[in-house]
PDB file of N, CA and C in Angstrom:
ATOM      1  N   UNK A   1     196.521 -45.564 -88.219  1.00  0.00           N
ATOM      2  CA  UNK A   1     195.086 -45.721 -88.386  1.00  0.00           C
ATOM      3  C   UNK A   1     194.386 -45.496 -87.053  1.00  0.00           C
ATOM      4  N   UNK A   2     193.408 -44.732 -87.285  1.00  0.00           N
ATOM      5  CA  UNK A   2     192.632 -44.566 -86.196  1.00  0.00           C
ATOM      6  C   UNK A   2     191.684 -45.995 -85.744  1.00  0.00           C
ATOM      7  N   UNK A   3     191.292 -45.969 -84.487  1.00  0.00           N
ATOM      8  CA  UNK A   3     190.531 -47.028 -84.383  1.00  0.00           C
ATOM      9  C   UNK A   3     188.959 -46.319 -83.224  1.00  0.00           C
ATOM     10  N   UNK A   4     188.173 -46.620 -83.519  1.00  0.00           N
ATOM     11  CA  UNK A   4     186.944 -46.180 -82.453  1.00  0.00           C
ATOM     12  C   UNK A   4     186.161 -47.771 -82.399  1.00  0.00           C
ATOM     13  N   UNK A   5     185.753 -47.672 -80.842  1.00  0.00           N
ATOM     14  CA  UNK A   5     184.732 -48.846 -80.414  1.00  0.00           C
ATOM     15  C   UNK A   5     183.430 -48.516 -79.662  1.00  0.00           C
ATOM     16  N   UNK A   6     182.933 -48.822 -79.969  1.00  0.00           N
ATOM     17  CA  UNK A   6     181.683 -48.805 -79.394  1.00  0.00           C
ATOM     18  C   UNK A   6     181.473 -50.337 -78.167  1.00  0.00           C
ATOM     19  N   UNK A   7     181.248 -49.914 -77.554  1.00  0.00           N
ATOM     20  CA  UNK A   7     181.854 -51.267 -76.470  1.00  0.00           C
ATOM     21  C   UNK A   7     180.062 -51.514 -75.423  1.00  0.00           C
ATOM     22  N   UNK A   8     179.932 -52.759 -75.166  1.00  0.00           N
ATOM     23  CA  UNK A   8     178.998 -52.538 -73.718  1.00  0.00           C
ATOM     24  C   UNK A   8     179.382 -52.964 -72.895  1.00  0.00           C
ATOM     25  N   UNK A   9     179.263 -52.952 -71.630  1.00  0.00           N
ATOM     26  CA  UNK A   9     179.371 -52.911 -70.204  1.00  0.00           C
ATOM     27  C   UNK A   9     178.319 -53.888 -69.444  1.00  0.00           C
ATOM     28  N   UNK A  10     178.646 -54.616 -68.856  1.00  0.00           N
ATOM     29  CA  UNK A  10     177.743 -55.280 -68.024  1.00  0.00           C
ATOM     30  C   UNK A  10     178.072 -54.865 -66.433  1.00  0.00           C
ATOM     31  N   UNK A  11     177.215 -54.236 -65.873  1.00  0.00           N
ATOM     32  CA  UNK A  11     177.692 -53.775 -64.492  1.00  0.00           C
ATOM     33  C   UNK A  11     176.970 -54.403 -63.545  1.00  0.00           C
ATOM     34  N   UNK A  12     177.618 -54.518 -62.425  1.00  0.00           N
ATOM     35  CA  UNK A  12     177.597 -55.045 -61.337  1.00  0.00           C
ATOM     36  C   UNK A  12     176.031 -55.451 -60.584  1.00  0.00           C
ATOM     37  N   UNK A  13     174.856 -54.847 -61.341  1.00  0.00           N
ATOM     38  CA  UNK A  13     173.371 -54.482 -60.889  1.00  0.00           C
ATOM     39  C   UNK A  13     172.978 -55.643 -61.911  1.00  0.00           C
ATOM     40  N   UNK A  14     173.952 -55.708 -63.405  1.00  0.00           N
ATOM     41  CA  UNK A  14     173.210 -56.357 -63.934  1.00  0.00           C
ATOM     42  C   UNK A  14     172.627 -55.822 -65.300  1.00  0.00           C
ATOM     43  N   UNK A  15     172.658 -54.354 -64.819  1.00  0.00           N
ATOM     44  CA  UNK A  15     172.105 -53.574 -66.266  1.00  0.00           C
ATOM     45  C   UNK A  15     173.494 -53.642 -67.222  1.00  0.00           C
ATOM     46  N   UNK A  16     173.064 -52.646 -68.481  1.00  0.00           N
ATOM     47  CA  UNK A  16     173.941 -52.716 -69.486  1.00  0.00           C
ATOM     48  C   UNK A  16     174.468 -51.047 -69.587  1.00  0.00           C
ATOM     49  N   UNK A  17     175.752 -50.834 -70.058  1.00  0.00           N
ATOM     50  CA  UNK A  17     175.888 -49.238 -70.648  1.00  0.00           C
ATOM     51  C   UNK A  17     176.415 -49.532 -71.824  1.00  0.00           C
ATOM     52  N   UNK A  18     176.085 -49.064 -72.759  1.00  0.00           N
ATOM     53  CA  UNK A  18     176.591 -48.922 -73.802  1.00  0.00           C
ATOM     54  C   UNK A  18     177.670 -47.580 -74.100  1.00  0.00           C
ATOM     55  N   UNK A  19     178.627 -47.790 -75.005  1.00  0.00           N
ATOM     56  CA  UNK A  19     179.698 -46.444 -74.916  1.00  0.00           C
ATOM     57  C   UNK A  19     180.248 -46.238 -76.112  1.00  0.00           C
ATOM     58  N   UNK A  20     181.043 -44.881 -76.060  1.00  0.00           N
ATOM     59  CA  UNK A  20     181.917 -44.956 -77.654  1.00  0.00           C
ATOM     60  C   UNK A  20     183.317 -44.673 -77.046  1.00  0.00           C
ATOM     61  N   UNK A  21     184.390 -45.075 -77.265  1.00  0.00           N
ATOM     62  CA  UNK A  21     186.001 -44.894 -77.113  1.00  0.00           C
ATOM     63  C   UNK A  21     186.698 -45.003 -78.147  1.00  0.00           C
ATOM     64  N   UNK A  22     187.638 -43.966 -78.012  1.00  0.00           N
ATOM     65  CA  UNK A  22     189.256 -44.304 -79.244  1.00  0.00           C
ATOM     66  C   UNK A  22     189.700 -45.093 -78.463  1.00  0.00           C
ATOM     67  N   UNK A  23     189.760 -45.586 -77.466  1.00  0.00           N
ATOM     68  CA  UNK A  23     190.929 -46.006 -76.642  1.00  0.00           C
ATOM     69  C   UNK A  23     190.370 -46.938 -75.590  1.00  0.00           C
ATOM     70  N   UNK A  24     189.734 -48.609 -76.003  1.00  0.00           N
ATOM     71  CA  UNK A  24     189.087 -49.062 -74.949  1.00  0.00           C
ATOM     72  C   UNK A  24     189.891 -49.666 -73.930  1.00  0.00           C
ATOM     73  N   UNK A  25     191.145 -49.958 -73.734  1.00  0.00           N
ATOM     74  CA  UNK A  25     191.453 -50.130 -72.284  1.00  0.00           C
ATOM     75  C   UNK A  25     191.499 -48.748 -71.217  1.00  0.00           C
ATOM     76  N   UNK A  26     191.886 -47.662 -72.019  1.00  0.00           N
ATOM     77  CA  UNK A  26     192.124 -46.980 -71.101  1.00  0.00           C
ATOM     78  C   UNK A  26     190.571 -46.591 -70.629  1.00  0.00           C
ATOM     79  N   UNK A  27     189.798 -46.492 -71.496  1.00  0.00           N
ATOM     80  CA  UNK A  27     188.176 -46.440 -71.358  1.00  0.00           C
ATOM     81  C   UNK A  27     187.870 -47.076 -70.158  1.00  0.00           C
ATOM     82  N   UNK A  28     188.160 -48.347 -70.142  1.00  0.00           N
ATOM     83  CA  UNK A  28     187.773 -49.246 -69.557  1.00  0.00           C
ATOM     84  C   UNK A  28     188.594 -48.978 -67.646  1.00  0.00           C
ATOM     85  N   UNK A  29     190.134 -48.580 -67.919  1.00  0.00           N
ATOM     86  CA  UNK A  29     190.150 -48.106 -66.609  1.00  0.00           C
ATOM     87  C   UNK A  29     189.734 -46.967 -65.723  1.00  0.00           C
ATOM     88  N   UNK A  30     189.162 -45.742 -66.497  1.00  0.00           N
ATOM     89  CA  UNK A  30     188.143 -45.124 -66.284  1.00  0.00           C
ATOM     90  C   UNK A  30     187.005 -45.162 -65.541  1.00  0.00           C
ATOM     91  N   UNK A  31     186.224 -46.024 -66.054  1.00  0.00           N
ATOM     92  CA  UNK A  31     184.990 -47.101 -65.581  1.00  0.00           C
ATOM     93  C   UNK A  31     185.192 -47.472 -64.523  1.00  0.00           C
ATOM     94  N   UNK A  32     186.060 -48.107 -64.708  1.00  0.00           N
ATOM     95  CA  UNK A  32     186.697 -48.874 -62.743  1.00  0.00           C
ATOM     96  C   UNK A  32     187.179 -48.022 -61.739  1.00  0.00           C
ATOM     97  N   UNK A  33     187.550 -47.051 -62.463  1.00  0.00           N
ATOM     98  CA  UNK A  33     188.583 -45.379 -60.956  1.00  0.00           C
ATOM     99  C   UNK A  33     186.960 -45.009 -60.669  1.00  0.00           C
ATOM    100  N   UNK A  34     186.001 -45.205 -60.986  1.00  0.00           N
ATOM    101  CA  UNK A  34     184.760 -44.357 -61.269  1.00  0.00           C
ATOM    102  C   UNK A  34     185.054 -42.987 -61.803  1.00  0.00           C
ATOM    103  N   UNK A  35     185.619 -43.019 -62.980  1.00  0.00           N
ATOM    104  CA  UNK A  35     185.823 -41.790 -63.629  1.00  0.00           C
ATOM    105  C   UNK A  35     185.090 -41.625 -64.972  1.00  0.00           C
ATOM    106  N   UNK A  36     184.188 -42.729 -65.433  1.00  0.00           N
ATOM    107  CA  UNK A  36     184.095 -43.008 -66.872  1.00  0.00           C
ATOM    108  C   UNK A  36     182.702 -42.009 -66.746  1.00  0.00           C
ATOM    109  N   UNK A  37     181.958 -42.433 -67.304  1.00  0.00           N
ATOM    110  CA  UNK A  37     180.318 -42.501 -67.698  1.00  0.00           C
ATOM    111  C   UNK A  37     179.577 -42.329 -65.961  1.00  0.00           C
ATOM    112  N   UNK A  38     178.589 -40.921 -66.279  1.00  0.00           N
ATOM    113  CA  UNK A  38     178.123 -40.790 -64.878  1.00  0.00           C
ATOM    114  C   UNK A  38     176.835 -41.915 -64.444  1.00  0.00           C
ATOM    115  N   UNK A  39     176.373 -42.350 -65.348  1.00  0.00           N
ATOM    116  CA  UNK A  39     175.898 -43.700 -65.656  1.00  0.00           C
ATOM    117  C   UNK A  39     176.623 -44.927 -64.505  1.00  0.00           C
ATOM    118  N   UNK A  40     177.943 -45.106 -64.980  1.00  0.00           N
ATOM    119  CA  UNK A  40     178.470 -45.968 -64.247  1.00  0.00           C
ATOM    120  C   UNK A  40     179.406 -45.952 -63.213  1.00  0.00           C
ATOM    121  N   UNK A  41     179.346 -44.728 -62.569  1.00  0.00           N
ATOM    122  CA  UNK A  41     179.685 -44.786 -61.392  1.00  0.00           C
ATOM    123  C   UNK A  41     179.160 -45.093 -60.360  1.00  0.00           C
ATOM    124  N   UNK A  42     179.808 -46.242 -59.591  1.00  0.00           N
ATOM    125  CA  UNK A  42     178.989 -47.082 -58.378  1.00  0.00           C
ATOM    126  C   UNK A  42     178.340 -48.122 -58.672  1.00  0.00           C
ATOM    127  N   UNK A  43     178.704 -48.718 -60.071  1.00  0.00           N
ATOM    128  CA  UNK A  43     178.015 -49.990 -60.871  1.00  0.00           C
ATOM    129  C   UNK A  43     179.279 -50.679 -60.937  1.00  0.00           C
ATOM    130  N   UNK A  44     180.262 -50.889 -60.313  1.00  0.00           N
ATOM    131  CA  UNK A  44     181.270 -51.510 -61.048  1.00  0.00           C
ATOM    132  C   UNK A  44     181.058 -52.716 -59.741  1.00  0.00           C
ATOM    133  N   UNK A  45     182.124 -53.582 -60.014  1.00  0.00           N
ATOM    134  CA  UNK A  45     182.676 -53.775 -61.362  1.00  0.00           C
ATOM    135  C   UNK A  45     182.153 -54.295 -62.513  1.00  0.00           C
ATOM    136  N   UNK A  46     182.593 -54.357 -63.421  1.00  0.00           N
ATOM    137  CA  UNK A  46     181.762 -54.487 -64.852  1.00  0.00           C
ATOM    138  C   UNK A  46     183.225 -55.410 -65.455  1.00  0.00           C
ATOM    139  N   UNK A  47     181.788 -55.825 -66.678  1.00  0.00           N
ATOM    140  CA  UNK A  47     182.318 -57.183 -67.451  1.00  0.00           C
ATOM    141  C   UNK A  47     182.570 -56.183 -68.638  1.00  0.00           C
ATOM    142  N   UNK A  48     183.270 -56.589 -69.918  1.00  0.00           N
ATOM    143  CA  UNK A  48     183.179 -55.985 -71.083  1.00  0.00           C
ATOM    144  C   UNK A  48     182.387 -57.092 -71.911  1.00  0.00           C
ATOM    145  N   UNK A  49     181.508 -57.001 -72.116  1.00  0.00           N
ATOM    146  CA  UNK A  49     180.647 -58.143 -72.953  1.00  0.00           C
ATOM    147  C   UNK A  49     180.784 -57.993 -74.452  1.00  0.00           C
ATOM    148  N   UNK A  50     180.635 -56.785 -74.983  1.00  0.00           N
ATOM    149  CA  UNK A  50     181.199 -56.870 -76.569  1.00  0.00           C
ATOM    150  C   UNK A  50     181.679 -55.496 -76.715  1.00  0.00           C
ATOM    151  N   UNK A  51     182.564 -55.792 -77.901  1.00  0.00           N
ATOM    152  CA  UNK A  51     183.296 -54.407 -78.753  1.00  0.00           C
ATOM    153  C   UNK A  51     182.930 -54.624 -79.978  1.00  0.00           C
ATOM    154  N   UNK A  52     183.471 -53.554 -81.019  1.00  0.00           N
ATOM    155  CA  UNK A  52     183.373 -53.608 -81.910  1.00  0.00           C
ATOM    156  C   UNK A  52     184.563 -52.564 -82.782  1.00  0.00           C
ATOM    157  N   UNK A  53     185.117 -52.779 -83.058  1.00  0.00           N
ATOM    158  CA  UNK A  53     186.106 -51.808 -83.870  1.00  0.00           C
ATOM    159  C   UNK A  53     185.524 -51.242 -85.359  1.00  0.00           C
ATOM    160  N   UNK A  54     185.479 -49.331 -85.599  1.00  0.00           N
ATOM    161  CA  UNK A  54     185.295 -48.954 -86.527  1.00  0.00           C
ATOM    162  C   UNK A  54     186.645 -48.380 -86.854  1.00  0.00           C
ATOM    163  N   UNK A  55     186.320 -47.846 -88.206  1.00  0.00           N
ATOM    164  CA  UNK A  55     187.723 -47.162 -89.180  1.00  0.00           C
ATOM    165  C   UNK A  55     187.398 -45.474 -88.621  1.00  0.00           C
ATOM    166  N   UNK A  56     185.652 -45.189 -88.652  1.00  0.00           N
ATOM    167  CA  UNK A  56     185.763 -44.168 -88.285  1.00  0.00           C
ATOM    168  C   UNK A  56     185.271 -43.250 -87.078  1.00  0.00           C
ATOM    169  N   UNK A  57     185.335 -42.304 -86.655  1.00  0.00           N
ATOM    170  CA  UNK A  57     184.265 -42.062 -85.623  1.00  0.00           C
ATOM    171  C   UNK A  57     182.543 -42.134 -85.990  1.00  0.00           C
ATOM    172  N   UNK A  58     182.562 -41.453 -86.682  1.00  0.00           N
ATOM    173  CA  UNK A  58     181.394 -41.424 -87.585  1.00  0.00           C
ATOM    174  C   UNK A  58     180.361 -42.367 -87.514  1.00  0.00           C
ATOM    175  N   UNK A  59     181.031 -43.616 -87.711  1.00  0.00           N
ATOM    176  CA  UNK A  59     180.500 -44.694 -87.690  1.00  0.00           C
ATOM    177  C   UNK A  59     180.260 -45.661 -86.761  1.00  0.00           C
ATOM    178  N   UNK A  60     181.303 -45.263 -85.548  1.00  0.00           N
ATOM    179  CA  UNK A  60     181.186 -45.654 -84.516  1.00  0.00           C
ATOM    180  C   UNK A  60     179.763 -45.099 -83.588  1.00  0.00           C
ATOM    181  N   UNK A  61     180.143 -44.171 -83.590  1.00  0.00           N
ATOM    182  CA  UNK A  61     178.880 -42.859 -83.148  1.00  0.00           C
ATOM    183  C   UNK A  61     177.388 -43.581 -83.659  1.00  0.00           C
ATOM    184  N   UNK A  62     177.214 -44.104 -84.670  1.00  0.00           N
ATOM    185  CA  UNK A  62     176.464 -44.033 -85.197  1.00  0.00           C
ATOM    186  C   UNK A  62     175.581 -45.446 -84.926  1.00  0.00           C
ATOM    187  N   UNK A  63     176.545 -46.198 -84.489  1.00  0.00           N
ATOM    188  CA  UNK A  63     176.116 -47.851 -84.115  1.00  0.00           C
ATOM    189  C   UNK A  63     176.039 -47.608 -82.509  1.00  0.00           C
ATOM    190  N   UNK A  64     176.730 -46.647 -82.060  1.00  0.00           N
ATOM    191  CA  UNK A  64     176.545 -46.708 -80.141  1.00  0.00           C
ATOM    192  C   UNK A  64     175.197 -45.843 -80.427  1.00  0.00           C
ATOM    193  N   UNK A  65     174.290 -45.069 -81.045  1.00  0.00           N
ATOM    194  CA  UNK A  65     173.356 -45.079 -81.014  1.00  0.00           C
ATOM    195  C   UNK A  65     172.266 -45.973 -81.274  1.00  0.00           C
ATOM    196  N   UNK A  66     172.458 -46.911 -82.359  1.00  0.00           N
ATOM    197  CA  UNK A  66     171.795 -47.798 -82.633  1.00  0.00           C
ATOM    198  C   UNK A  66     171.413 -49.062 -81.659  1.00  0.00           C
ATOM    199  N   UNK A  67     172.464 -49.447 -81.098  1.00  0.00           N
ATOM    200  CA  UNK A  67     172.552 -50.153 -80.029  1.00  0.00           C
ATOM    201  C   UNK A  67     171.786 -49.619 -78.506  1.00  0.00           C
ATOM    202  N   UNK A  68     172.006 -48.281 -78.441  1.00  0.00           N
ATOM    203  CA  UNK A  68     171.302 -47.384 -77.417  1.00  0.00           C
ATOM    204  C   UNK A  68     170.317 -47.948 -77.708  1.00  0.00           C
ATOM    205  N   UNK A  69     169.368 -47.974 -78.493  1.00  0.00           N
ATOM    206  CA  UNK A  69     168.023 -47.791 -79.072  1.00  0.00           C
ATOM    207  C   UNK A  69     167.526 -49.399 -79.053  1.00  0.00           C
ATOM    208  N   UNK A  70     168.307 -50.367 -78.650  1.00  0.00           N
ATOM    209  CA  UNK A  70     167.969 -51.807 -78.737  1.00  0.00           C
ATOM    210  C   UNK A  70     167.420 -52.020 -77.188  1.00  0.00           C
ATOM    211  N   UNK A  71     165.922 -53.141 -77.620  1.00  0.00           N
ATOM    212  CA  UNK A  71     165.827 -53.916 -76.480  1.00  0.00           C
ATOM    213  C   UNK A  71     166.898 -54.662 -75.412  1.00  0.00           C
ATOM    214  N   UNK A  72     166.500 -54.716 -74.382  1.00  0.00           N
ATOM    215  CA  UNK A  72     167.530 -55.544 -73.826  1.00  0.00           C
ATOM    216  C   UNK A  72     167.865 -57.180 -74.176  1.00  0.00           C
ATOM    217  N   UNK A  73     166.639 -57.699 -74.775  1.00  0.00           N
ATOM    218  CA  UNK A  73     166.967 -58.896 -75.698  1.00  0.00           C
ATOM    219  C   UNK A  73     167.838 -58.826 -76.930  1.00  0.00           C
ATOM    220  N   UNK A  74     167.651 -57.720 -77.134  1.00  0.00           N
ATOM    221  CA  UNK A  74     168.212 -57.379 -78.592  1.00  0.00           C
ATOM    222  C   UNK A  74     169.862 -56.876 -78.477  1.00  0.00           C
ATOM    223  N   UNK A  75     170.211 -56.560 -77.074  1.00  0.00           N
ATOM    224  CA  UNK A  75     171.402 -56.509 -77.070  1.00  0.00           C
ATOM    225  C   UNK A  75     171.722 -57.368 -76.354  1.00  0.00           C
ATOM    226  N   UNK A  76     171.121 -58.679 -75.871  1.00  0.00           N
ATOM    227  CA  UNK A  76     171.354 -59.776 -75.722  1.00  0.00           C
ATOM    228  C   UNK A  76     172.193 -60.257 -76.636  1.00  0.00           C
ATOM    229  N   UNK A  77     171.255 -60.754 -77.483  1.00  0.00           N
ATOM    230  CA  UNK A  77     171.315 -61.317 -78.706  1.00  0.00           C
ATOM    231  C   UNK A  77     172.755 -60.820 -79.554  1.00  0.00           C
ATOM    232  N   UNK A  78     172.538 -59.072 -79.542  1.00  0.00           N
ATOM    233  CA  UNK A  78     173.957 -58.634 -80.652  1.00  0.00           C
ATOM    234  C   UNK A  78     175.307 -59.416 -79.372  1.00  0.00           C
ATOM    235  N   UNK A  79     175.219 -59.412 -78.108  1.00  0.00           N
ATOM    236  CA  UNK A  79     176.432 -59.708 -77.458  1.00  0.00           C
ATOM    237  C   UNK A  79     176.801 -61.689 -77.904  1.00  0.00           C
ATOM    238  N   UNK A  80     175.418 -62.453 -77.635  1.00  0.00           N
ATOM    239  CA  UNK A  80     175.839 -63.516 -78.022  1.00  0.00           C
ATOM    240  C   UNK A  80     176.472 -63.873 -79.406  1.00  0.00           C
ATOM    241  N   UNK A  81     176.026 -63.188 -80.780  1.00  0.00           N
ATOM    242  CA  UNK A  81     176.375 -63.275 -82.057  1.00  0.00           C
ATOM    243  C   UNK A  81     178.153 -62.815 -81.843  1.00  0.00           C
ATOM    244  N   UNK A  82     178.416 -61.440 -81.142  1.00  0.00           N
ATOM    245  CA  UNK A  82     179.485 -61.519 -81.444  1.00  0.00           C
ATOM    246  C   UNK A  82     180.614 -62.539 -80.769  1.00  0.00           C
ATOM    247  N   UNK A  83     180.350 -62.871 -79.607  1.00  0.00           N
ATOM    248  CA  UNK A  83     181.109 -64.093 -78.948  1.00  0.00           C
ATOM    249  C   UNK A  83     180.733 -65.060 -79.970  1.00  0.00           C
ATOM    250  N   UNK A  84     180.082 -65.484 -80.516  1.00  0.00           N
ATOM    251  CA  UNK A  84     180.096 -66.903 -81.295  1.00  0.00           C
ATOM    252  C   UNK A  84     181.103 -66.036 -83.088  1.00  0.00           C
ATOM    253  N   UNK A  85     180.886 -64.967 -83.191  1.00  0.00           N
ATOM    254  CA  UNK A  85     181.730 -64.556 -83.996  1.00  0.00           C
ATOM    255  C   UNK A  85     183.127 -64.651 -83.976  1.00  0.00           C
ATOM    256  N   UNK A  86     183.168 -64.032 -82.862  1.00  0.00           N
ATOM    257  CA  UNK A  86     184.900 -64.652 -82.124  1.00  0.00           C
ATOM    258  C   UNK A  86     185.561 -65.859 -82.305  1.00  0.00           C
ATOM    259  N   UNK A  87     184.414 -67.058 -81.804  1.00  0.00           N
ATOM    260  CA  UNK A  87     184.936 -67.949 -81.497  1.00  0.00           C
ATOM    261  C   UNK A  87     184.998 -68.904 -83.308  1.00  0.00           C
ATOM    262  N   UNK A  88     184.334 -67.878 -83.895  1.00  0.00           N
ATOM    263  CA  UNK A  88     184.711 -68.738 -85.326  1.00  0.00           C
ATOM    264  C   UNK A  88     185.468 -68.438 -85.915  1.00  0.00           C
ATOM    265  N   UNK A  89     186.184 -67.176 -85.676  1.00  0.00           N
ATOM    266  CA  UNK A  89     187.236 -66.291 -86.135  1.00  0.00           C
ATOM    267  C   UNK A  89     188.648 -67.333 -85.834  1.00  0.00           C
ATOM    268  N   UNK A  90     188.929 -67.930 -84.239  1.00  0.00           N
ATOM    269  CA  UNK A  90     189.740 -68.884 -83.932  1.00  0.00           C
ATOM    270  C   UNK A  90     189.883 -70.087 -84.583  1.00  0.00           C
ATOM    271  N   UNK A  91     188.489 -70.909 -85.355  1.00  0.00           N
ATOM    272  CA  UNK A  91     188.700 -71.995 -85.810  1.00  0.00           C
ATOM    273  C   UNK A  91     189.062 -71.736 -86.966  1.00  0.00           C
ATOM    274  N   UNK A  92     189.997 -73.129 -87.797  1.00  0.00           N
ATOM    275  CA  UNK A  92     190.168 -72.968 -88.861  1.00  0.00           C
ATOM    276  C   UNK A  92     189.080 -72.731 -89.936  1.00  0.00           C
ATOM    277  N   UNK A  93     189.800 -72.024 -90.683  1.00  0.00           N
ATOM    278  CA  UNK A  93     188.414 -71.956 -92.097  1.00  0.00           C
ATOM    279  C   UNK A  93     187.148 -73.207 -92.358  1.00  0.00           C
ATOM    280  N   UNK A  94     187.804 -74.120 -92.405  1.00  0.00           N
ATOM    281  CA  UNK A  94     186.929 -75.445 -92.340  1.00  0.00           C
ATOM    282  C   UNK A  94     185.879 -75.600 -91.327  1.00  0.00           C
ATOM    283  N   UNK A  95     186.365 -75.670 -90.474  1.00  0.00           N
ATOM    284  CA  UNK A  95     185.343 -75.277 -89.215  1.00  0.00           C
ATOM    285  C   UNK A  95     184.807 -74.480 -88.666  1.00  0.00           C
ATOM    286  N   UNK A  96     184.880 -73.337 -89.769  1.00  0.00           N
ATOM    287  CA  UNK A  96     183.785 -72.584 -89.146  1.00  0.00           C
ATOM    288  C   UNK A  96     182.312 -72.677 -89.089  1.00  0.00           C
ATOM    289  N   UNK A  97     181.050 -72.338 -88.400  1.00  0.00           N
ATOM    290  CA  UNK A  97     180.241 -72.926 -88.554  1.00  0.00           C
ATOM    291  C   UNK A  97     179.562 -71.990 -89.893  1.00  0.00           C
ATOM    292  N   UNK A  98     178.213 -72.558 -90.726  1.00  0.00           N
ATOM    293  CA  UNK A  98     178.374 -71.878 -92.167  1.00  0.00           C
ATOM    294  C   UNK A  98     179.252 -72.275 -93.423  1.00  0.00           C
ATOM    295  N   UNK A  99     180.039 -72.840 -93.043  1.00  0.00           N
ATOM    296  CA  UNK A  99     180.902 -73.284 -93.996  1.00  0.00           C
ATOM    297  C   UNK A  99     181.091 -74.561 -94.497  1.00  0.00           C
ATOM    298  N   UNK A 100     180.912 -75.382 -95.179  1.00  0.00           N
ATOM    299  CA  UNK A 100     180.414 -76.334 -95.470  1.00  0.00           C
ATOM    300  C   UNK A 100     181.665 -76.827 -96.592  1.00  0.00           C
ATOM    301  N   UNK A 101     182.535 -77.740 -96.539  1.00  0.00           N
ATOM    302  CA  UNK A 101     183.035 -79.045 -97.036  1.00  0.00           C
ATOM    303  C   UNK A 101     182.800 -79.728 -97.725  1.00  0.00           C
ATOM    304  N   UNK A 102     182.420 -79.697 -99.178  1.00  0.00           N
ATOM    305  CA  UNK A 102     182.405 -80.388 -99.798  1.00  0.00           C
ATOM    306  C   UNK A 102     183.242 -81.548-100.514  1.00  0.00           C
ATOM    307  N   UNK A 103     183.659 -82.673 -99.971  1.00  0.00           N
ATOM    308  CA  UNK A 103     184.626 -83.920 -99.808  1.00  0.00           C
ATOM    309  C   UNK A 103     184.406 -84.881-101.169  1.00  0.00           C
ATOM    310  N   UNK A 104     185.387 -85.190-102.114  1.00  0.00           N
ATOM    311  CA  UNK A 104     184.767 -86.056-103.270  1.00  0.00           C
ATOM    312  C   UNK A 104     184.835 -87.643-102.532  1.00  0.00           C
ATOM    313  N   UNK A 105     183.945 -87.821-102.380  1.00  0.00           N
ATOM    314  CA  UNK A 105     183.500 -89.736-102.088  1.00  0.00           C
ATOM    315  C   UNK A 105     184.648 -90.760-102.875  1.00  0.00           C
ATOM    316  N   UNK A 106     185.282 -90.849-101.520  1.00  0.00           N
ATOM    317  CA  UNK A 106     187.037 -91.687-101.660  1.00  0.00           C
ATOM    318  C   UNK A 106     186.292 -93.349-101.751  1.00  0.00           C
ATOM    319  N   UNK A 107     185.114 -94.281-101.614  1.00  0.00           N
ATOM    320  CA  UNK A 107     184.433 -95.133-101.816  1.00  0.00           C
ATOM    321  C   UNK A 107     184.059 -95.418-102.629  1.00  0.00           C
ATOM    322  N   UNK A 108     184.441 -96.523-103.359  1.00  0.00           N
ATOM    323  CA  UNK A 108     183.754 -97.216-104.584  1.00  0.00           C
ATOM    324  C   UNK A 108     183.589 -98.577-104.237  1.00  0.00           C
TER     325      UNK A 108
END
């Protein structure tokens, strides 16, 4: 299976790059040789703040534009959703947040 990401970058200034890769580590060591994006050469080092894995290119392509096209609040915002996505992905089902427990009342 193929895999494509659309990934952003937090670089060293502070700004953001947004990108598309089959292959985000090696992507990512790219970035750092200053070989990647002419964008980010001389911005490093850089954080990886979010990914995203598609099935296709297509679709990948298609969200690293969309994201291009976002405020910088707005790709604020998509980076915080997916870290809190993450981190609900780790908890058990029960605890995720959204998910709600309904317990029959063991008290009489």
């Amino acid at each position: 299976m193929d895999e494509h990401y659309v990934y952003i970058l937090e670089c060293r200034d502070g700004t953001f790059y947004t990108g598309y890769t089959n292959d985000l580590k090696a992507r990512m060591k790219k970035h750092e040789n200053g070989e990647g994006a002419k964008y980010t050469r001389g911005r490093g080092p850089f954080a990886l703040m979010f990914s995203k894995c598609f099935a296709s290119k297509s679709e990948a392509m298609k969200e690293e534009y969309r994201i291009k096209r976002l405020s910088r609040m707005s790709k604020e915002r998509l980076i915080r959703e997916g870290k809190e996505h993450e981190k609900s992905k780790e908890l058990p089902t029960e605890e995720r947040p959204g998910n709600t427990i309904h317990r029959a009342d063991t008290h009489r």
